[in-house]
C-alpha atoms as a PDB file:
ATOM      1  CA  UNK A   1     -15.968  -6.689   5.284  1.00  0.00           C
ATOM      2  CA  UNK A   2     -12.590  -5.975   6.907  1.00  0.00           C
ATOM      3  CA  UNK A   3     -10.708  -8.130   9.441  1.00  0.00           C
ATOM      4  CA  UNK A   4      -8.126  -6.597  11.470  1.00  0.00           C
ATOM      5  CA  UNK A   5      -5.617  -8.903  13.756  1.00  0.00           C
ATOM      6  CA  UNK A   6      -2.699  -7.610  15.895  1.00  0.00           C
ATOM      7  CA  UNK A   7      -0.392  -8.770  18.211  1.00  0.00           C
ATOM      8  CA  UNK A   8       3.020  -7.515  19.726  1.00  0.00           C
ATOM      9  CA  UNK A   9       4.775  -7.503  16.839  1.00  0.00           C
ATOM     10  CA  UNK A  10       2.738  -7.247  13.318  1.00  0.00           C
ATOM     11  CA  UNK A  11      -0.805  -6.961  11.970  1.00  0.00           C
ATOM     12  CA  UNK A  12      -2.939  -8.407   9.526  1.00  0.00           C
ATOM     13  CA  UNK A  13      -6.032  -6.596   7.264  1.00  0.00           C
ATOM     14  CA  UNK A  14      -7.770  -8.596   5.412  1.00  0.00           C
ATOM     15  CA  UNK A  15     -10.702  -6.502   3.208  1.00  0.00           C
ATOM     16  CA  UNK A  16     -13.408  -8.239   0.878  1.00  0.00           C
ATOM     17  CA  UNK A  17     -13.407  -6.446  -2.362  1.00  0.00           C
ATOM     18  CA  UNK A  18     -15.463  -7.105  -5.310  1.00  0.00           C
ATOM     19  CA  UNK A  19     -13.132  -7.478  -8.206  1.00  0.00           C
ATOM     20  CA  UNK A  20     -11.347  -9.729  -9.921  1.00  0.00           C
ATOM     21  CA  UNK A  21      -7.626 -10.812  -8.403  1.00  0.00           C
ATOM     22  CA  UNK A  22      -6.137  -9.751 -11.714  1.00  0.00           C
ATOM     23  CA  UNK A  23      -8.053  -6.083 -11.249  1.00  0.00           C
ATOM     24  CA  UNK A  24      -7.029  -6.023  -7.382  1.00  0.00           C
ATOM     25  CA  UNK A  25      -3.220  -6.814  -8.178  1.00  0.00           C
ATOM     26  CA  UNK A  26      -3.249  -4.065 -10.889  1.00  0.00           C
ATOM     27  CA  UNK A  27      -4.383  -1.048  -8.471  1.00  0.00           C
ATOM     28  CA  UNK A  28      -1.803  -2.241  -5.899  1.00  0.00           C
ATOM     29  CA  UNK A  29       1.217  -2.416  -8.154  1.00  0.00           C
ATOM     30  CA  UNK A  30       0.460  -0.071 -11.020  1.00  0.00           C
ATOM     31  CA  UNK A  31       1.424   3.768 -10.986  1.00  0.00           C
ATOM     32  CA  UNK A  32      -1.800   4.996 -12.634  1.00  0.00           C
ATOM     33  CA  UNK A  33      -3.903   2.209 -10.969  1.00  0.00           C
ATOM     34  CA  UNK A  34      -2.561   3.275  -7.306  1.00  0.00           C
ATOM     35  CA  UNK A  35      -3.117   6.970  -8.311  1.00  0.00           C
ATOM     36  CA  UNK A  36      -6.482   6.135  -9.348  1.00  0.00           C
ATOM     37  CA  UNK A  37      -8.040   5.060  -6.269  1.00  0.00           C
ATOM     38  CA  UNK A  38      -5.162   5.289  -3.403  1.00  0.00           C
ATOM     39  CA  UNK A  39      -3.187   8.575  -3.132  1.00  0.00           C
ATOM     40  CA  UNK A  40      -2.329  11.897  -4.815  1.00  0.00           C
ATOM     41  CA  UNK A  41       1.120  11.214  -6.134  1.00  0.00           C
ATOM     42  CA  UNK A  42       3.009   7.774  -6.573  1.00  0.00           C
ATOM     43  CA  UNK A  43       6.667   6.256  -7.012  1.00  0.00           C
ATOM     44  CA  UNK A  44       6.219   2.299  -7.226  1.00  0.00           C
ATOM     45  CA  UNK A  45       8.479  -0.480  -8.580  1.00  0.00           C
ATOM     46  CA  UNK A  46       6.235  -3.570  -8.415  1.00  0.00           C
ATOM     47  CA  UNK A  47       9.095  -5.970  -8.189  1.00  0.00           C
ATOM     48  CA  UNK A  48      10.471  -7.962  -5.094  1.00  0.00           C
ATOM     49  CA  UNK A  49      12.557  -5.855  -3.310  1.00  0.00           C
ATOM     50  CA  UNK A  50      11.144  -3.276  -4.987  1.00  0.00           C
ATOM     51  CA  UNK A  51       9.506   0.401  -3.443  1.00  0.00           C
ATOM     52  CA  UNK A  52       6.840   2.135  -3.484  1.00  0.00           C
ATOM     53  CA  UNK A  53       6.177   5.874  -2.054  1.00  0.00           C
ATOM     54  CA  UNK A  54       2.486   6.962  -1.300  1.00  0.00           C
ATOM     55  CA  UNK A  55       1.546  10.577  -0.946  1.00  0.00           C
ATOM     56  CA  UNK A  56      -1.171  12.772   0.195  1.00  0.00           C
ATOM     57  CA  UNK A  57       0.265  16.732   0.271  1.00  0.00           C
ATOM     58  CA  UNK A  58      -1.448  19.090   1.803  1.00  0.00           C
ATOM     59  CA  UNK A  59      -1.502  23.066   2.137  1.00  0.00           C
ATOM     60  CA  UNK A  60      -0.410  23.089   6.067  1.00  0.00           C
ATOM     61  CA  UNK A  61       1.539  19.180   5.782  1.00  0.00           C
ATOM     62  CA  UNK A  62       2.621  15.855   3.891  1.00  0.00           C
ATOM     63  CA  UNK A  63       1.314  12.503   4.852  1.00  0.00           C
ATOM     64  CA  UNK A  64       2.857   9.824   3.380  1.00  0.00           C
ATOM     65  CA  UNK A  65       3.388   5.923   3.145  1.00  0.00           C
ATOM     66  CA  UNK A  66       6.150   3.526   2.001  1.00  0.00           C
ATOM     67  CA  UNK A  67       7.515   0.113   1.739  1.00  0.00           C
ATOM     68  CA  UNK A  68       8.721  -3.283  -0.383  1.00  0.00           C
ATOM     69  CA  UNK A  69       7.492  -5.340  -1.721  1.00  0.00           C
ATOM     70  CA  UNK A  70       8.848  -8.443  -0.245  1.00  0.00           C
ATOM     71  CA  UNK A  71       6.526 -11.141  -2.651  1.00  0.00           C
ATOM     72  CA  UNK A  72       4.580 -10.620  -5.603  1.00  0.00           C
ATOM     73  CA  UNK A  73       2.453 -13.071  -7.265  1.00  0.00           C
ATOM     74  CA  UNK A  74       0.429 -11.566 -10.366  1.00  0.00           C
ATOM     75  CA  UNK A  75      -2.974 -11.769  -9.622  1.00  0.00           C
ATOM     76  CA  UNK A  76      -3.208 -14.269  -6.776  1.00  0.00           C
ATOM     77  CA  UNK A  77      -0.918 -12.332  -3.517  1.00  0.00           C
ATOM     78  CA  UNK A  78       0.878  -8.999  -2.833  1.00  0.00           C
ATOM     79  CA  UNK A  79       2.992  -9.097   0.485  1.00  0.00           C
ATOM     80  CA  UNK A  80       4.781  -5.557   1.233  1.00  0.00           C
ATOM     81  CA  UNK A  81       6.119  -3.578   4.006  1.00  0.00           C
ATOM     82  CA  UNK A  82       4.326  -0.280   5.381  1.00  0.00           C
ATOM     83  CA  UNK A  83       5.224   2.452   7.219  1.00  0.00           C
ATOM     84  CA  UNK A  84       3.669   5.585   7.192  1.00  0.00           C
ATOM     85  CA  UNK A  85       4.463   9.386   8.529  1.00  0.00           C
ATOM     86  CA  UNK A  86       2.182  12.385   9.251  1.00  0.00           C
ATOM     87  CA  UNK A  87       2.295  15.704  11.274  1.00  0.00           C
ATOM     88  CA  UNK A  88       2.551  13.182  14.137  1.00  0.00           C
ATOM     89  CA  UNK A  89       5.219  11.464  13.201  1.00  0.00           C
ATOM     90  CA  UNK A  90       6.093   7.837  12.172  1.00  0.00           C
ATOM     91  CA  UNK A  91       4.555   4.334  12.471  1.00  0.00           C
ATOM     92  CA  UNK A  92       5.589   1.111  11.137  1.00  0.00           C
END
Protein backbone atom coordinates (compact mmCIF):
# COMPACT_ATOMS: atom_id res chain seq x y z
CA UNK A 1 0.00 0.00 0.00
CA UNK A 2 1.35 3.47 -0.82
CA UNK A 3 0.09 6.84 0.47
CA UNK A 4 0.95 9.85 -1.36
CA UNK A 5 0.21 13.55 0.24
CA UNK A 6 1.13 16.92 -1.37
CA UNK A 7 0.65 20.32 -0.86
CA UNK A 8 2.29 23.66 -2.13
CA UNK A 9 5.37 23.13 -0.86
CA UNK A 10 6.51 19.30 -0.05
CA UNK A 11 5.23 15.73 -0.27
CA UNK A 12 4.97 12.77 1.69
CA UNK A 13 5.14 8.72 0.46
CA UNK A 14 4.54 6.53 2.76
CA UNK A 15 4.87 2.59 1.27
CA UNK A 16 4.06 -0.67 3.38
CA UNK A 17 6.88 -3.02 2.93
CA UNK A 18 7.30 -6.36 4.36
CA UNK A 19 10.62 -6.41 6.07
CA UNK A 20 12.12 -5.83 9.00
CA UNK A 21 13.12 -1.89 9.91
CA UNK A 22 16.69 -3.06 10.35
CA UNK A 23 16.45 -4.76 6.56
CA UNK A 24 14.54 -1.52 5.21
CA UNK A 25 17.26 0.95 6.72
CA UNK A 26 20.05 -1.23 5.18
CA UNK A 27 18.77 -0.99 1.37
CA UNK A 28 18.29 2.78 1.85
CA UNK A 29 21.69 3.63 3.23
CA UNK A 30 23.97 0.86 2.03
CA UNK A 31 25.95 1.02 -1.39
CA UNK A 32 25.41 -2.65 -2.33
CA UNK A 33 21.93 -2.73 -0.65
CA UNK A 34 20.72 0.47 -2.81
CA UNK A 35 22.37 -1.16 -5.91
CA UNK A 36 20.58 -4.23 -5.19
CA UNK A 37 17.12 -3.26 -5.54
CA UNK A 38 17.14 0.71 -6.44
CA UNK A 39 19.42 1.87 -9.31
CA UNK A 40 22.30 0.92 -11.64
CA UNK A 41 25.17 2.77 -10.08
CA UNK A 42 25.45 4.43 -6.51
CA UNK A 43 27.57 7.13 -4.48
CA UNK A 44 26.00 7.26 -0.82
CA UNK A 45 27.38 8.51 2.53
CA UNK A 46 24.70 7.41 5.03
CA UNK A 47 25.54 10.07 7.52
CA UNK A 48 23.63 13.39 8.39
CA UNK A 49 24.54 15.78 6.06
CA UNK A 50 25.68 13.25 4.12
CA UNK A 51 24.91 12.45 -0.04
CA UNK A 52 23.83 10.16 -1.96
CA UNK A 53 23.79 10.01 -6.02
CA UNK A 54 21.28 7.55 -7.77
CA UNK A 55 21.73 6.52 -11.35
CA UNK A 56 20.00 4.88 -14.14
CA UNK A 57 22.30 5.40 -17.63
CA UNK A 58 21.01 4.74 -20.59
CA UNK A 59 22.18 4.30 -24.38
CA UNK A 60 20.25 7.64 -25.71
CA UNK A 61 20.30 9.52 -21.75
CA UNK A 62 21.08 9.63 -17.86
CA UNK A 63 18.38 9.77 -15.29
CA UNK A 64 19.40 10.40 -12.09
CA UNK A 65 18.50 11.24 -8.34
CA UNK A 66 20.20 12.95 -5.36
CA UNK A 67 20.03 14.33 -1.94
CA UNK A 68 21.02 14.39 2.12
CA UNK A 69 20.38 12.92 4.35
CA UNK A 70 19.15 15.36 6.84
CA UNK A 71 18.30 12.48 9.91
CA UNK A 72 19.21 9.05 10.27
CA UNK A 73 18.07 6.76 12.87
CA UNK A 74 19.38 3.01 12.36
CA UNK A 75 16.60 0.97 11.84
CA UNK A 76 13.64 3.00 13.06
CA UNK A 77 13.63 6.52 10.37
CA UNK A 78 15.53 7.80 7.28
CA UNK A 79 14.64 11.53 6.42
CA UNK A 80 16.56 12.81 3.11
CA UNK A 81 16.28 15.30 0.44
CA UNK A 82 15.38 14.33 -3.33
CA UNK A 83 15.71 15.77 -6.41
CA UNK A 84 15.84 14.10 -9.49
CA UNK A 85 16.83 14.98 -13.38
CA UNK A 86 15.94 13.27 -16.70
CA UNK A 87 15.85 14.15 -20.48
CA UNK A 88 13.18 16.56 -19.19
CA UNK A 89 14.92 18.23 -16.92
CA UNK A 90 14.88 18.78 -13.09
CA UNK A 91 12.42 18.35 -10.17
CA UNK A 92 12.83 18.76 -6.58
Amino acid sequence: MSTTVVNEESFSVVTCIKASPEVLYQAWTDKAGLEGWMADEVEVDARVDGRYILKWPSPDSEFSARGKYLELVPGKRIVQTLESRGPEGRIE
